[in-house]
N, C-alpha and C. Protein backbone atom coordinates (compact mmCIF):
# COMPACT_ATOMS: atom_id res chain seq x y z
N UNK A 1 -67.15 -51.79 14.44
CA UNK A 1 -67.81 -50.64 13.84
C UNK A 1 -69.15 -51.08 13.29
N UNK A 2 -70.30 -50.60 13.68
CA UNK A 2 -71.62 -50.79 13.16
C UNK A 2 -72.32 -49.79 13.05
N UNK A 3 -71.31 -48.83 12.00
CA UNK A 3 -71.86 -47.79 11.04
C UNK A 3 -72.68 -48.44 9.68
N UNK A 4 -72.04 -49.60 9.54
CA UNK A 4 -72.71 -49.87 7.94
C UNK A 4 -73.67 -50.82 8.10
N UNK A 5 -74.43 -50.83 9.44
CA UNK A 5 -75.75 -51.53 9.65
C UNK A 5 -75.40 -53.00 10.34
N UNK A 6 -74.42 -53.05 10.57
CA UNK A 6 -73.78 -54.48 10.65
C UNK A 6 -73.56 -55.22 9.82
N UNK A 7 -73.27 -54.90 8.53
CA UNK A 7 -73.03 -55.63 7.14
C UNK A 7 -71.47 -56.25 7.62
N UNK A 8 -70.63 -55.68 8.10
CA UNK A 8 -68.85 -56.06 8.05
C UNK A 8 -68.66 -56.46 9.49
N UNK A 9 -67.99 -57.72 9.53
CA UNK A 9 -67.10 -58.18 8.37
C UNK A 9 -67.72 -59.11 8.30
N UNK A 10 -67.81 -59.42 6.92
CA UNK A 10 -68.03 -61.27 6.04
C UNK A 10 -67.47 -61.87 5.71
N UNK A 11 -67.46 -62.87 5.12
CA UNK A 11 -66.97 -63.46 4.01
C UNK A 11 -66.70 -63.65 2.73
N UNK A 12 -66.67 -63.59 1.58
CA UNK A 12 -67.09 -63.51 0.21
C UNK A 12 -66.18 -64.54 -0.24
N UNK A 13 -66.89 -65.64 -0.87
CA UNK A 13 -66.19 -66.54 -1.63
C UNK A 13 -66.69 -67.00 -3.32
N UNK A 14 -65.45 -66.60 -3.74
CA UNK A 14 -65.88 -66.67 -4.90
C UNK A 14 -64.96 -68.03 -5.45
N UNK A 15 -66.08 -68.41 -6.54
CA UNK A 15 -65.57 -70.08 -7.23
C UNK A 15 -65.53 -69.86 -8.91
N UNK A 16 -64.62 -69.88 -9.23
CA UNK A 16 -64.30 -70.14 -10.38
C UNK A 16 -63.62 -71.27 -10.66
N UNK A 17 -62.45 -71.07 -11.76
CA UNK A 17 -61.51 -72.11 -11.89
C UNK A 17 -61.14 -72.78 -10.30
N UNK A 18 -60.75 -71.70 -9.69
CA UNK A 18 -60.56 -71.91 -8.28
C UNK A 18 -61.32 -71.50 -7.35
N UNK A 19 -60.84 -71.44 -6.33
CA UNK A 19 -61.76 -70.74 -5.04
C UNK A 19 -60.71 -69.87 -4.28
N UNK A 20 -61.38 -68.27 -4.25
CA UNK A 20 -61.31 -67.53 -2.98
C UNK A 20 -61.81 -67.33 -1.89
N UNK A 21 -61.63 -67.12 -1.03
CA UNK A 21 -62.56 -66.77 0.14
C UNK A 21 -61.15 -65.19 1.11
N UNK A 22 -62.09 -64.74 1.02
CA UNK A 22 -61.71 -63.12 1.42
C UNK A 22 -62.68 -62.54 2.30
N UNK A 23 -61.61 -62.22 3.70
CA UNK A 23 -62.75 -61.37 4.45
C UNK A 23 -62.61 -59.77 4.13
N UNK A 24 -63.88 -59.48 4.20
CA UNK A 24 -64.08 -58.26 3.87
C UNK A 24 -64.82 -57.25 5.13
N UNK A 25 -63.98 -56.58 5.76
CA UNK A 25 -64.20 -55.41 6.42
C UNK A 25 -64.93 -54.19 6.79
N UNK A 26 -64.80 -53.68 5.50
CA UNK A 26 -65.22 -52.12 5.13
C UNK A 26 -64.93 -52.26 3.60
N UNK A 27 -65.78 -51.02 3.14
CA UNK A 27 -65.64 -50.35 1.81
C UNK A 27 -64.00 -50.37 2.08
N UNK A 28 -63.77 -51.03 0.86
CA UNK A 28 -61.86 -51.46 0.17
C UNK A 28 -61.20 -51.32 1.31
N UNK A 29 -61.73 -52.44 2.41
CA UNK A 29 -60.69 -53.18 3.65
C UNK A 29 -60.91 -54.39 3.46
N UNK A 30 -60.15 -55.21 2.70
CA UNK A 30 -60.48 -56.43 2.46
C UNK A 30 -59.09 -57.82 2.18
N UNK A 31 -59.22 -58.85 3.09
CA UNK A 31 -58.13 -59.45 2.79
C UNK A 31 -58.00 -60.74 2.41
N UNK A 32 -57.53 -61.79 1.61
CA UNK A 32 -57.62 -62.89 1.14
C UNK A 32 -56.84 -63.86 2.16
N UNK A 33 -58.04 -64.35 2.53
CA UNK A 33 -57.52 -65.43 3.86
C UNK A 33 -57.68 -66.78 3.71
N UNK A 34 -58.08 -67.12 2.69
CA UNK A 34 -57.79 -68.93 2.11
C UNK A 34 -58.24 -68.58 0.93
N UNK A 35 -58.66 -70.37 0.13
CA UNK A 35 -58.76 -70.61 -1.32
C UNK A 35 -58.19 -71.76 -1.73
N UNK A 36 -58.83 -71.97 -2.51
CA UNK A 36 -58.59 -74.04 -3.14
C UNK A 36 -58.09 -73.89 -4.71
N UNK A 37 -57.30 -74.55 -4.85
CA UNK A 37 -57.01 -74.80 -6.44
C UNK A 37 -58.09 -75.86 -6.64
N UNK A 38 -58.85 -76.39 -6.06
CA UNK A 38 -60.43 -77.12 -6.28
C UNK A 38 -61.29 -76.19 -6.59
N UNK A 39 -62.02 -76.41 -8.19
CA UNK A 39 -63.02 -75.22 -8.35
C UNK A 39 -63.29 -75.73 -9.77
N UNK A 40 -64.40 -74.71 -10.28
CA UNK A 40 -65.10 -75.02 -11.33
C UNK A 40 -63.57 -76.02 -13.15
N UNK A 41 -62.39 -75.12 -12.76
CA UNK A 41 -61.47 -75.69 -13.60
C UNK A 41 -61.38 -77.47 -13.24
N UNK A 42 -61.12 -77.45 -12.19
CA UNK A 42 -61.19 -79.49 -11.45
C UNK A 42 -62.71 -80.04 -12.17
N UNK A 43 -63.40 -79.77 -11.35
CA UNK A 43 -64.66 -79.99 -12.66
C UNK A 43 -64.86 -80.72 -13.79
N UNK A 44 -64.52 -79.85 -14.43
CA UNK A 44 -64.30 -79.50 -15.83
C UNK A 44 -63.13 -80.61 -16.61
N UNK A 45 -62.45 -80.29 -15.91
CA UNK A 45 -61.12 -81.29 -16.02
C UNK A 45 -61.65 -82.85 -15.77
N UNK A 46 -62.05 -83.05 -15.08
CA UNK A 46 -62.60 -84.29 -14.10
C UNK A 46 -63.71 -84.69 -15.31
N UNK A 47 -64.32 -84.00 -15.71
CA UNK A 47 -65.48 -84.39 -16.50
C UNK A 47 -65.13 -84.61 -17.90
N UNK A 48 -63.81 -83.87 -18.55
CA UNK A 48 -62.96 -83.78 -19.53
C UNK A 48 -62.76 -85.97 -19.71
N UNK A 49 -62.15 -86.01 -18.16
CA UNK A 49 -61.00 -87.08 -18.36
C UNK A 49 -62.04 -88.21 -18.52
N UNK A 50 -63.27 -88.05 -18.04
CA UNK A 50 -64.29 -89.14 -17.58
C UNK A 50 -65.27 -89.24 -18.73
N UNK A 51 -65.70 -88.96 -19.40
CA UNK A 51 -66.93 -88.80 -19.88
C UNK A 51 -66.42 -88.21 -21.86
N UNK A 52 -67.01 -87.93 -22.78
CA UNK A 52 -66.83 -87.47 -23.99
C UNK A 52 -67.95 -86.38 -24.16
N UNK A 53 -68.13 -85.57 -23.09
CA UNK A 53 -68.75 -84.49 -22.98
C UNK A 53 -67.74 -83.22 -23.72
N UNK A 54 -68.81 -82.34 -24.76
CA UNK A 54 -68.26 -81.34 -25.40
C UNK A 54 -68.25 -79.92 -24.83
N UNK A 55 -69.50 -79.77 -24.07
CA UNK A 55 -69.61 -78.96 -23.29
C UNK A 55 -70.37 -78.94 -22.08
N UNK A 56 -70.38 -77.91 -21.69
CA UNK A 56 -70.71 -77.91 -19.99
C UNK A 56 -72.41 -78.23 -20.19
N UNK A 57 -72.91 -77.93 -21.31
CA UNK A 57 -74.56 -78.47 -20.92
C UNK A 57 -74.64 -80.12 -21.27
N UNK A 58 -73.63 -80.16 -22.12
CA UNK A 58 -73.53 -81.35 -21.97
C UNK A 58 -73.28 -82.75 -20.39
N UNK A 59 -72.34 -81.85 -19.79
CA UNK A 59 -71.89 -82.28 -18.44
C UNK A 59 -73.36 -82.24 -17.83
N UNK A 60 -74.09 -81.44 -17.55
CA UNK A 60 -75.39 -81.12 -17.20
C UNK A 60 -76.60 -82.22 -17.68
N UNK A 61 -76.22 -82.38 -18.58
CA UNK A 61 -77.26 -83.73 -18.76
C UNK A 61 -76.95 -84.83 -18.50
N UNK A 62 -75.77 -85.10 -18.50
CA UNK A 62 -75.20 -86.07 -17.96
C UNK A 62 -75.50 -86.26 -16.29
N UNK A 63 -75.27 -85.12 -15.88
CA UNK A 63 -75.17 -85.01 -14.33
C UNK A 63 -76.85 -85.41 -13.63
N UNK A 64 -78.06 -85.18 -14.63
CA UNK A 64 -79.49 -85.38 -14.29
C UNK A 64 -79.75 -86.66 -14.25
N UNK A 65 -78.92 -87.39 -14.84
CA UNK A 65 -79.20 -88.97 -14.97
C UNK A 65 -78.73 -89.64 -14.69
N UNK A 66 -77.14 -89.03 -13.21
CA UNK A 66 -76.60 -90.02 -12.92
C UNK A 66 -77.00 -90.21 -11.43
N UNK A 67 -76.58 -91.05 -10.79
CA UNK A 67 -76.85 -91.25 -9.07
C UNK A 67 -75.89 -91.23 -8.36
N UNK A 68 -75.57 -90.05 -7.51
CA UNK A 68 -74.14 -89.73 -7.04
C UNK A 68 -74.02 -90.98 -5.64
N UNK A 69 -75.26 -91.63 -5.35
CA UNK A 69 -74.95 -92.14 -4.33
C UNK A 69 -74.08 -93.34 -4.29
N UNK A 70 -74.15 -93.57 -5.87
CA UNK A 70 -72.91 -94.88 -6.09
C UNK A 70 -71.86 -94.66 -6.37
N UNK A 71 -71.21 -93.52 -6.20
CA UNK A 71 -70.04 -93.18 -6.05
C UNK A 71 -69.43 -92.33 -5.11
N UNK A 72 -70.37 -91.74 -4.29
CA UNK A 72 -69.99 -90.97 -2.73
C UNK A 72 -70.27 -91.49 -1.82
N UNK A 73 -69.43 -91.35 -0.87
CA UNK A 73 -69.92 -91.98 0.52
C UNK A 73 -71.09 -90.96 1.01
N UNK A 74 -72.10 -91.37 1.17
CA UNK A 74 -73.16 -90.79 2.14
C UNK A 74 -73.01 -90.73 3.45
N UNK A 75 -73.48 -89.93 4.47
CA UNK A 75 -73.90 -89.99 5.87
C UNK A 75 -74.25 -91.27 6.51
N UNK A 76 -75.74 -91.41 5.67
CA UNK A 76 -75.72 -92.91 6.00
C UNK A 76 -75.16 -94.42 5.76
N UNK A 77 -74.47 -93.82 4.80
CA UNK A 77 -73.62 -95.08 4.81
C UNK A 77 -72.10 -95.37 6.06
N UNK A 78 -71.77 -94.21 6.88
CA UNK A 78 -71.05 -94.42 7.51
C UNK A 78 -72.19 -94.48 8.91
N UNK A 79 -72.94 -94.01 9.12
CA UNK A 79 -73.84 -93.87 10.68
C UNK A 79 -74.90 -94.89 10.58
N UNK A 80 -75.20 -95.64 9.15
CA UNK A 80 -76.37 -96.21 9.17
C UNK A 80 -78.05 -95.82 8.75
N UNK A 81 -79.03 -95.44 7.81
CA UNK A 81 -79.65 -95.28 7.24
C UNK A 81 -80.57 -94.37 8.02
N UNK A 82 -80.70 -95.64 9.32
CA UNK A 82 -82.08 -94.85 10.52
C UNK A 82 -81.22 -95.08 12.04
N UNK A 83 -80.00 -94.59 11.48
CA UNK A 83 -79.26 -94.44 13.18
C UNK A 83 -79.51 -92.89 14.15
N UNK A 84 -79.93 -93.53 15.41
CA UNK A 84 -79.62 -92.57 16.20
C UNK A 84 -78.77 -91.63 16.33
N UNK A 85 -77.80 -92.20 15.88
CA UNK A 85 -76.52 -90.84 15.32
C UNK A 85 -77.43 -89.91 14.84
N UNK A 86 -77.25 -89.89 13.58
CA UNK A 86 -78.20 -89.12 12.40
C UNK A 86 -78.93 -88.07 13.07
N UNK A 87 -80.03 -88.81 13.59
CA UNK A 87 -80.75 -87.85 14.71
C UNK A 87 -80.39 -87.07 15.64
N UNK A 88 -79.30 -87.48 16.17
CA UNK A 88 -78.66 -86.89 17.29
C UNK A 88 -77.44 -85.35 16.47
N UNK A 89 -76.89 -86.03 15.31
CA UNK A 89 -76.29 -84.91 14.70
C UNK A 89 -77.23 -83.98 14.09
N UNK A 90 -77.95 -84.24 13.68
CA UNK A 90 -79.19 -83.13 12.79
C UNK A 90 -78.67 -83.57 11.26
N UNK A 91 -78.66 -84.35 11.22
CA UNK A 91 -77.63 -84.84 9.69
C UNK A 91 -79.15 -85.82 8.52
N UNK A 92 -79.67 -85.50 7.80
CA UNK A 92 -80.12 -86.51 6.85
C UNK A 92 -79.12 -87.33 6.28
N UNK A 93 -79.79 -88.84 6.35
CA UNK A 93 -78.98 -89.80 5.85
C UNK A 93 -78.64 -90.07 4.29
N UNK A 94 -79.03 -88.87 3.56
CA UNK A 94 -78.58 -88.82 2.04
C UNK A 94 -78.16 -87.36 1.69
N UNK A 95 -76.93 -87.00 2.61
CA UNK A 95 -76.22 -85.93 2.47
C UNK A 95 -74.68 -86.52 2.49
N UNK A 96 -74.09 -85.74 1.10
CA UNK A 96 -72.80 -85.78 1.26
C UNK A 96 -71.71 -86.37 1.81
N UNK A 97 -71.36 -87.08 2.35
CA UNK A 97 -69.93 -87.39 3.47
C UNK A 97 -68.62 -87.26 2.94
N UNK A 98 -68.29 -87.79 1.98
CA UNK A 98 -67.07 -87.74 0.79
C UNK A 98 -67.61 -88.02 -0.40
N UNK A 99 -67.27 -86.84 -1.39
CA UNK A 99 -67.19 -87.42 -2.90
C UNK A 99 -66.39 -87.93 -3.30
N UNK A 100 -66.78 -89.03 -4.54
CA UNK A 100 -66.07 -90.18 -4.95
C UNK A 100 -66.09 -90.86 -3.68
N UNK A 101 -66.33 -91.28 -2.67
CA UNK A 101 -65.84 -92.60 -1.62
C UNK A 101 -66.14 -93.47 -1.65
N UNK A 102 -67.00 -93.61 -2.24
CA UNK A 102 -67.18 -95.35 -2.21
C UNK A 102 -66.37 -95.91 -3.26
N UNK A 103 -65.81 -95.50 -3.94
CA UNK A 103 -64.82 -95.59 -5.55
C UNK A 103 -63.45 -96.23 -4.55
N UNK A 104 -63.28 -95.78 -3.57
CA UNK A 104 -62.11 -96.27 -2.81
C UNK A 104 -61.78 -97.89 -2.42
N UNK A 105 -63.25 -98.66 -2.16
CA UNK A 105 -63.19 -99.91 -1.99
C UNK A 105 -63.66 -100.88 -3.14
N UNK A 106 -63.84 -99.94 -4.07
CA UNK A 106 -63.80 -100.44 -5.58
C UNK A 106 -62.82 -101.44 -6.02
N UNK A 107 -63.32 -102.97 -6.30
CA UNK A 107 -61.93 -103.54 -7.06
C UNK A 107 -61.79 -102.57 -8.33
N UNK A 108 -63.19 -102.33 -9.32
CA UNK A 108 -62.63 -101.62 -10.66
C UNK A 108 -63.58 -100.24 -10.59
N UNK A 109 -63.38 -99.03 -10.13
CA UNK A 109 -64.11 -97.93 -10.13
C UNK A 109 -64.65 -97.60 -10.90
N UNK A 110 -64.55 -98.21 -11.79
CA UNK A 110 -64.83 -97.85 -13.43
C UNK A 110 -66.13 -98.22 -13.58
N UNK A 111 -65.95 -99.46 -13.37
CA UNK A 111 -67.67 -100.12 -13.22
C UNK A 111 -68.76 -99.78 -12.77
């Protein structure tokens, strides 16, 4: 149906404590088709257990001054910095791969 301009169907995911993701149809045709108990509550929690942060702007300043690359695995750390991979996937070599991963071959993660 592309009465409503082609707006439907989408997606809509919403993140809170948790995560929804609901496709949505039409005006109130809408159905909940996944969702993570991973969400702003994990977070929070995570930052609770780690840190002596009081509140979330607190977490926030914290978060400006730290360097996630020493504790996530990067792209390039699994393909290599200036690998042809990289290029060939369309991937920059300081994106994401796993958070926390490099914490895995950690003798003390802590450190």
């Amino acid at each position: 149906n592309n009465n409503n301009g082609g707006l439907y169907p989408y997606l809509l995911v919403t993140i809170g404590t948790g995560v929804s993701i609901l496709r949505v149809d039409g005006p109130r045709k809408h159905e909940r088709v996944s969702g993570s108990t991973i969400g702003g509550g994990t977070y929070w929690g995570i930052c609770r257990l780690l840190t002596t942060a009081k509140d979330f702007q607190e977490v926030l300043n914290l978060a400006e001054r730290g360097d996630p690359s020493k504790v996530d695995m990067m792209v390039g750390d699994i393909y290599g910095q200036n690998s042809d991979a990289l290029e060939k996937l369309g991937l920059p070599a300081n994106i994401v791969a796993s958070s926390f991963g490099k914490l895995v071959a950690k003798p003390n993660p802590a450190e």
